[in-house]
Each structure stands twice: as C-alpha cells, then as structure tokens.
Protein backbone atom coordinates (compact mmCIF):
# COMPACT_ATOMS: atom_id res chain seq x y z
CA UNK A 1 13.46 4.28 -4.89
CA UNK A 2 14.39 6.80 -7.28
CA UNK A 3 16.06 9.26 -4.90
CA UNK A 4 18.22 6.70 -3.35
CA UNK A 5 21.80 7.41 -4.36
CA UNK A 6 24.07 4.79 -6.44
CA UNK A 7 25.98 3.86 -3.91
CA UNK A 8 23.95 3.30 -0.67
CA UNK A 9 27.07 2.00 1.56
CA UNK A 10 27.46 4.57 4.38
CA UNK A 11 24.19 6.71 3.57
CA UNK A 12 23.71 7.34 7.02
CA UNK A 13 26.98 9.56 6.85
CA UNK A 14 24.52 11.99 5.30
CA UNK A 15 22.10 12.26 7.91
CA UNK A 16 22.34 13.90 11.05
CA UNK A 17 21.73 11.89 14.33
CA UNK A 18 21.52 8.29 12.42
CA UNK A 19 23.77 5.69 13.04
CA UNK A 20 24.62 2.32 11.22
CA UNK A 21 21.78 0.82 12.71
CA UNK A 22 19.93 2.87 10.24
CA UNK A 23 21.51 1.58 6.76
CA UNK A 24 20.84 -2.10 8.41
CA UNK A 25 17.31 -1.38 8.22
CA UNK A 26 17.74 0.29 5.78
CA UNK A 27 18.95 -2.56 3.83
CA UNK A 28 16.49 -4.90 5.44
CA UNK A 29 13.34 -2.96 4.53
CA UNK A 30 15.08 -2.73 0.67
CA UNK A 31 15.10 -6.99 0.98
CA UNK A 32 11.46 -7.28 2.12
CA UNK A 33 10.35 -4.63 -0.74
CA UNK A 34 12.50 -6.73 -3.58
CA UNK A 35 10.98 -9.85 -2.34
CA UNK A 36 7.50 -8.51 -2.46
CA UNK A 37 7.85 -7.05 -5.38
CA UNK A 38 9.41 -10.18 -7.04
CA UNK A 39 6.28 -11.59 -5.64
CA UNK A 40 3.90 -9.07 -7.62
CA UNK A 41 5.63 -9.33 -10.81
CA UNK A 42 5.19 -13.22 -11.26
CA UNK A 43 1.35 -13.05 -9.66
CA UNK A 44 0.87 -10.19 -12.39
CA UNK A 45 2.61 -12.96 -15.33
CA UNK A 46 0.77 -15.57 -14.11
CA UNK A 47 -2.96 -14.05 -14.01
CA UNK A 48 -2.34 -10.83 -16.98
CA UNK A 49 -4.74 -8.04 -17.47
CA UNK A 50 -6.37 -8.57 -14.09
CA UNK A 51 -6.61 -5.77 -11.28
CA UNK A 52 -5.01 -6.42 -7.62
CA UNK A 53 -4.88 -4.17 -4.76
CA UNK A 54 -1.56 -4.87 -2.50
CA UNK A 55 -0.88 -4.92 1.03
CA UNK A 56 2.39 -5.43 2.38
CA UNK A 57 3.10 -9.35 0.70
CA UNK A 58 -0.98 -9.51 0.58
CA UNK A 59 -3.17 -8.62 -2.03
CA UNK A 60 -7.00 -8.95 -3.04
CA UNK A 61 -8.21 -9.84 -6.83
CA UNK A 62 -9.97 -6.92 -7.97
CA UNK A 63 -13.23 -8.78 -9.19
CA UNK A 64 -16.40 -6.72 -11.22
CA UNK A 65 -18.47 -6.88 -8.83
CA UNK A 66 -15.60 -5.36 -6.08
CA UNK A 67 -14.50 -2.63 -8.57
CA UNK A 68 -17.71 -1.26 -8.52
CA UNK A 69 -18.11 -1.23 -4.51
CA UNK A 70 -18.59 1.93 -3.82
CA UNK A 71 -16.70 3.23 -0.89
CA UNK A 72 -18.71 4.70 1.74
CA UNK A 73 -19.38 4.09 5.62
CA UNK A 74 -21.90 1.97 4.49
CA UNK A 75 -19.70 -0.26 2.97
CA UNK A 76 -16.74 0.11 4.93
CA UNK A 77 -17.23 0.20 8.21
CA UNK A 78 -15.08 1.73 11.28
CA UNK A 79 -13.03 4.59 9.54
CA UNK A 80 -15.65 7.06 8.54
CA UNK A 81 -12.60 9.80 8.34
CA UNK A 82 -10.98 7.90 5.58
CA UNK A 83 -13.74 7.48 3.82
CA UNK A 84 -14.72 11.17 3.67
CA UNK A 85 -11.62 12.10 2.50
CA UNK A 86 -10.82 9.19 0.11
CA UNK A 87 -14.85 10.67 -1.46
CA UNK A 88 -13.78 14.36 -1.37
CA UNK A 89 -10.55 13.30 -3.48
CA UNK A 90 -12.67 11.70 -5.97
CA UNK A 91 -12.32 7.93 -4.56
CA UNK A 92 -15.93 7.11 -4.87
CA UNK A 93 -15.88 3.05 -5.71
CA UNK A 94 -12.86 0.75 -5.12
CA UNK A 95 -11.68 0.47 -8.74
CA UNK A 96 -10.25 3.83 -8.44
CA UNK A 97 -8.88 3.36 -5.29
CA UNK A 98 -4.26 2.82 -5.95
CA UNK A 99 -2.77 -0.46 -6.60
CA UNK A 100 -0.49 -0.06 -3.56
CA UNK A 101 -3.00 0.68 -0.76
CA UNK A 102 -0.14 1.67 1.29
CA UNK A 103 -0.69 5.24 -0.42
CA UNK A 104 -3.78 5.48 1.68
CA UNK A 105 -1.61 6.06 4.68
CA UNK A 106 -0.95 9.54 3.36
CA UNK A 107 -4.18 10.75 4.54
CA UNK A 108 -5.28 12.29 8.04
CA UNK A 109 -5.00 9.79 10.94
CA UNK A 110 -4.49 7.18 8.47
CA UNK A 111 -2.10 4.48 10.38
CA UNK A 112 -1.23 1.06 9.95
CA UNK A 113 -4.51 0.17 12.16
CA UNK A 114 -6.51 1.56 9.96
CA UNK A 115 -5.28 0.03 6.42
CA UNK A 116 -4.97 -3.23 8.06
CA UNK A 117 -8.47 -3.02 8.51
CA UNK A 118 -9.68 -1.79 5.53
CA UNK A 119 -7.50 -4.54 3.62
CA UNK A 120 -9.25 -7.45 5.51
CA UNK A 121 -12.75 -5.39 4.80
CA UNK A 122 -11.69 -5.26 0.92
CA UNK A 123 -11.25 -9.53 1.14
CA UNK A 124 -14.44 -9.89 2.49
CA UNK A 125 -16.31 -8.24 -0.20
C-alpha cells in the first residue's frame, strides 16, 4: 500500500500493455482489502491481546496449545516442500509463523492450493 501513488486515477497510464480494465481491479481488489481489513481491526477490539492468523476474510484464534504446534510433515500433512522451507527459515512451531499467512505464498511452489490447505489444517488443530 505504501508505494501506491496519491492519486491512483489513471495508474494504468504508467504501465505498459495495461488497460483500464486494470485500475477496475485494481480498485476492486483495494475494496475487498479495506473491507477485510475493517473486519480485522474490530475482531482485534473486540477480543485484545489475543493472536490470529488471517486468510483472505478468514482467520483462526491462535490458542496455547496451537502456538506451540510445531510445524512439521507430521503435523501438517500434504506440503512437505513448505514445510522444509518454512523449518530452514526458522518457522519451527506455528506461533512464529506471520499474522497474514498470505506471506507464505512467497515461498517455492507455494500457490493458493497450497495455503488454502494449510489454513483449513491450522482450524482443525
């Protein structure tokens, strides 16, 4: 959000081969985030000094017991890459894991399949 100019009318102007299609999703996406995070902000009012992990306009309660999960393919099944390379970045139990579990998808054949999936594992535990 920083980077995004001050005046956002016309940013595809500045890109090459994008079209006013693109600032309508742009602007769409920039709804769905506001009303997700508006969301977030009165979930973290309403319950403070308690951990959640987020998922698109989901999230998970990050009890005790949870936070100290430790994250391996014992645990987690079905994406033993992520795993290894969530452990061999010093991820080693779900409490350290990011708030926005989107982040995740920065990783090596890390999709949206994948983080669905490891979301719905997260609620079950």
């Amino acid at each position: 959000m920083s980077e995004l100019p001050n005046a956002l009318e016309g940013l595809h102007k500045y890109v090459k081969r994008y079209n006013e299609t693109n600032d309508e999703n742009l602007f769409q996406e920039l709804k769905t985030y506001i009303a997700e995070e508006k969301t977030r902000r009165q979930l973290k009012l309403q319950r403070p000094g308690e951990l959640f992990y987020f998922y698109k306009d989901d999230y998970v309660v990050v009890t005790e017991a949870l936070a100290t999960t430790p994250i391996t393919t014992d645990e987690f099944t079905g994406f033993p890459s992520l795993i290894q390379q969530l452990n061999e970045h010093g991820y080693h139990t779900v409490s350290q894991l990011p708030n926005e579990l989107v982040m995740l998808a920065k990783y090596k054949n890390v999709g949206i399949g994948t983080l669905e999936r490891f979301f719905e594992q997260l609620k079950g535990k």
